[in-house]
C-alpha atoms as a PDB file:
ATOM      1  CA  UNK A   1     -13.489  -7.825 -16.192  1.00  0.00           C
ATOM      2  CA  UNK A   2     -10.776  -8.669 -13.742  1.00  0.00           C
ATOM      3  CA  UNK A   3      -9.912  -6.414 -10.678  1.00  0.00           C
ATOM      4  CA  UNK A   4      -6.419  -4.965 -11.017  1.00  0.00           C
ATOM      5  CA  UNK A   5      -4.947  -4.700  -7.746  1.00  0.00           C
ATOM      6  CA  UNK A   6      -2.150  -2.095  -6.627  1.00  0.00           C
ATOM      7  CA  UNK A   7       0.439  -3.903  -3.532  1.00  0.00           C
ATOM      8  CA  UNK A   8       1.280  -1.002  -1.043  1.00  0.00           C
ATOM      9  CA  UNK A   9       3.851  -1.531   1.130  1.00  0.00           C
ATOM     10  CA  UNK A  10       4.971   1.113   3.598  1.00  0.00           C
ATOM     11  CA  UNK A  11       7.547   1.728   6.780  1.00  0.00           C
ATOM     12  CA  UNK A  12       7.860   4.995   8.635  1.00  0.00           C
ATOM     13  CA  UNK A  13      11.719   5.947   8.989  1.00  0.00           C
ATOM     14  CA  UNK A  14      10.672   7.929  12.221  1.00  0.00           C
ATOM     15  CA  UNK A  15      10.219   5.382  14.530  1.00  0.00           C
ATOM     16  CA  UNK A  16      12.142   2.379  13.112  1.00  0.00           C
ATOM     17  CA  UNK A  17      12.199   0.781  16.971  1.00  0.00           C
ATOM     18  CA  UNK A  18       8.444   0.129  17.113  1.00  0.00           C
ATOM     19  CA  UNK A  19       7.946  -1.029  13.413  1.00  0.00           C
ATOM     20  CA  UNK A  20       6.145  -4.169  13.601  1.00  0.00           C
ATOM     21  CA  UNK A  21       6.697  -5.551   9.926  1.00  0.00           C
ATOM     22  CA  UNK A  22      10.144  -4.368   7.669  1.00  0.00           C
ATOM     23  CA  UNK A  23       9.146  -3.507   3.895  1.00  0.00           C
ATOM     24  CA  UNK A  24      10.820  -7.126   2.719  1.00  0.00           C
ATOM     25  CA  UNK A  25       8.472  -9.100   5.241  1.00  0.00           C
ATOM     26  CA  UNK A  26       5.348  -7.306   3.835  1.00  0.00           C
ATOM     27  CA  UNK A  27       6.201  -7.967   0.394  1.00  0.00           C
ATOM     28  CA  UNK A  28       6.950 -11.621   0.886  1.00  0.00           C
ATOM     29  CA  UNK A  29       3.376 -12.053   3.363  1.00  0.00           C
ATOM     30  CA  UNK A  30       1.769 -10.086   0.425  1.00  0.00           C
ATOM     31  CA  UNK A  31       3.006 -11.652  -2.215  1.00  0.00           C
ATOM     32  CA  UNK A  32       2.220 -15.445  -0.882  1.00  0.00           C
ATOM     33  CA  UNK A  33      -1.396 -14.155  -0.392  1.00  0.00           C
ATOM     34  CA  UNK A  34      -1.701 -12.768  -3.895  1.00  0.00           C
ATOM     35  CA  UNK A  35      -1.067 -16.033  -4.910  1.00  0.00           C
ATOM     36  CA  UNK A  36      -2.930 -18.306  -2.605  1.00  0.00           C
ATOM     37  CA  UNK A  37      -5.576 -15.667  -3.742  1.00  0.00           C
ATOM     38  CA  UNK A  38      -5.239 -15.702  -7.293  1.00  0.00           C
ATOM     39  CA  UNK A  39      -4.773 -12.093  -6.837  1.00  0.00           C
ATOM     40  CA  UNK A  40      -2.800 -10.155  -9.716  1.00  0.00           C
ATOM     41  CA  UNK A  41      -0.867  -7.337  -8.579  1.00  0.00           C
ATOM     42  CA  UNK A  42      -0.760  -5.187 -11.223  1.00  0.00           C
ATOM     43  CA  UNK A  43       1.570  -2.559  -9.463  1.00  0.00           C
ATOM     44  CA  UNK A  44       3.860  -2.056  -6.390  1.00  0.00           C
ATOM     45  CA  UNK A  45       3.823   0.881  -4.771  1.00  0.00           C
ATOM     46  CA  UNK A  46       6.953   1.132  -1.894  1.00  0.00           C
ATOM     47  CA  UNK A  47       7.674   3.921   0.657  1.00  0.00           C
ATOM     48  CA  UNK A  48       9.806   4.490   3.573  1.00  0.00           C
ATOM     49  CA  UNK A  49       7.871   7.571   5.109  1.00  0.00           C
ATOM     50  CA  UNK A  50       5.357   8.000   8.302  1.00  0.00           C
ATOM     51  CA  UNK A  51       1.866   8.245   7.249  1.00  0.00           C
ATOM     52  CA  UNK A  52       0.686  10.369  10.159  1.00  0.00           C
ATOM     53  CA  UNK A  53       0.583  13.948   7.993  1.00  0.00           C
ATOM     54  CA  UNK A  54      -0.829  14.057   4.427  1.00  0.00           C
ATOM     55  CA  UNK A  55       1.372  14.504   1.635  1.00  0.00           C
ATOM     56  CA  UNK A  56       3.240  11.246   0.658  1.00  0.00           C
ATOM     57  CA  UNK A  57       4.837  10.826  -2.889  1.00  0.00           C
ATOM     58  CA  UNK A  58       4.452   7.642  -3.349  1.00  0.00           C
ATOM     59  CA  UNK A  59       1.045   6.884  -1.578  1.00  0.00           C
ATOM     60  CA  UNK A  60      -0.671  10.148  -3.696  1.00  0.00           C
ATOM     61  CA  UNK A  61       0.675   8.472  -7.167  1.00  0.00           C
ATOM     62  CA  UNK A  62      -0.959   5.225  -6.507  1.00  0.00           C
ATOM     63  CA  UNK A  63      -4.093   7.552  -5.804  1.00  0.00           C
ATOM     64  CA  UNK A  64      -4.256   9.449  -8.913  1.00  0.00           C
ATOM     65  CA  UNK A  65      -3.816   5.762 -10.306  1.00  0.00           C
ATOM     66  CA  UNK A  66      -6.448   4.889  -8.945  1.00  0.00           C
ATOM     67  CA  UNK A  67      -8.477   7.912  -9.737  1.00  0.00           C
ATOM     68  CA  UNK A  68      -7.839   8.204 -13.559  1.00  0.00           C
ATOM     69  CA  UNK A  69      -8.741   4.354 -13.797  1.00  0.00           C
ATOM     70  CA  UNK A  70     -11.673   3.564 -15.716  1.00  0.00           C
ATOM     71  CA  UNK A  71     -11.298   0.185 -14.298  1.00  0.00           C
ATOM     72  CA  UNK A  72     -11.666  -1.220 -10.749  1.00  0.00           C
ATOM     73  CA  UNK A  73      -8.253  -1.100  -8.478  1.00  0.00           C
ATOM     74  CA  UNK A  74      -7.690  -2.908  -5.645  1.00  0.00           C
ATOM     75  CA  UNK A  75      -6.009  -2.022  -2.545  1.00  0.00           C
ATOM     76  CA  UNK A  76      -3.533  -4.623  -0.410  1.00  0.00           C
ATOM     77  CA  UNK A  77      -1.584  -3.741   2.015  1.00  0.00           C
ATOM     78  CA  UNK A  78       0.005  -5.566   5.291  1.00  0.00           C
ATOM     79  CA  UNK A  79      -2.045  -3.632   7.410  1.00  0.00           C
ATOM     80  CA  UNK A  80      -4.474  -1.023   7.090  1.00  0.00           C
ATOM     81  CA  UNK A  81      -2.764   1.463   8.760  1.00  0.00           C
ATOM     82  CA  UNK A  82      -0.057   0.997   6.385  1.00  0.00           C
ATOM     83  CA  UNK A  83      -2.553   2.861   3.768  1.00  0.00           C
ATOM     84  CA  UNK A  84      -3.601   5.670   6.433  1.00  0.00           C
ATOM     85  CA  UNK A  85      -2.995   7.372   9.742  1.00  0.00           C
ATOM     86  CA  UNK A  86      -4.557  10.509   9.542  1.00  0.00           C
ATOM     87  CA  UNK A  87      -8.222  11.084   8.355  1.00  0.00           C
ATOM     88  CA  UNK A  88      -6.970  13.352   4.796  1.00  0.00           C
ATOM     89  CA  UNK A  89      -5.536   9.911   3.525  1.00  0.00           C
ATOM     90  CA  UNK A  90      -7.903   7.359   4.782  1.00  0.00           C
ATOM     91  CA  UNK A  91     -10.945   9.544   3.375  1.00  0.00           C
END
């Protein structure tokens, strides 16, 4: 059985003067690894919100995705502290 994988991109609107990385360049860097990788993303999961309190949308759907899968998922993402910056999340 193949790995699915799940893409996350994310870029806090709080503090758009010290973002290293826009959403766009993440998805293009991601997306050329995937391939060099033979990687198949199976979903994309964007958001535009600062990770540093729990409680994102978008990051807690990809979650319960991951959760409810009877399969193995995959997490990329740019950075890891695009998936987490507070210790609720990256548990």
């Amino acid at each position: 059985m193949k790995t699915k994988f799940f893409l996350y991109a994310r870029k806090s609107t709080e503090d758009e003067e010290r973002q290293v990385m826009s959403i766009e360049a993440q998805l293009a860097e991601l997306a050329e690894f995937a391939k060099r990788e033979n990687i198949e993303i199976a979903e994309t999961f964007i958001e535009s919100k600062s990770a540093k309190k729990p409680g994102r949308e978008i990051f807690n759907q990809m979650m319960s995705k991951v959760h409810e899968s009877k399969e193995p998922i995959g997490l990329i993402a740019w950075h890891p502290d695009r998936l987490a910056r507070n210790s609720v999340d990256g548990g």
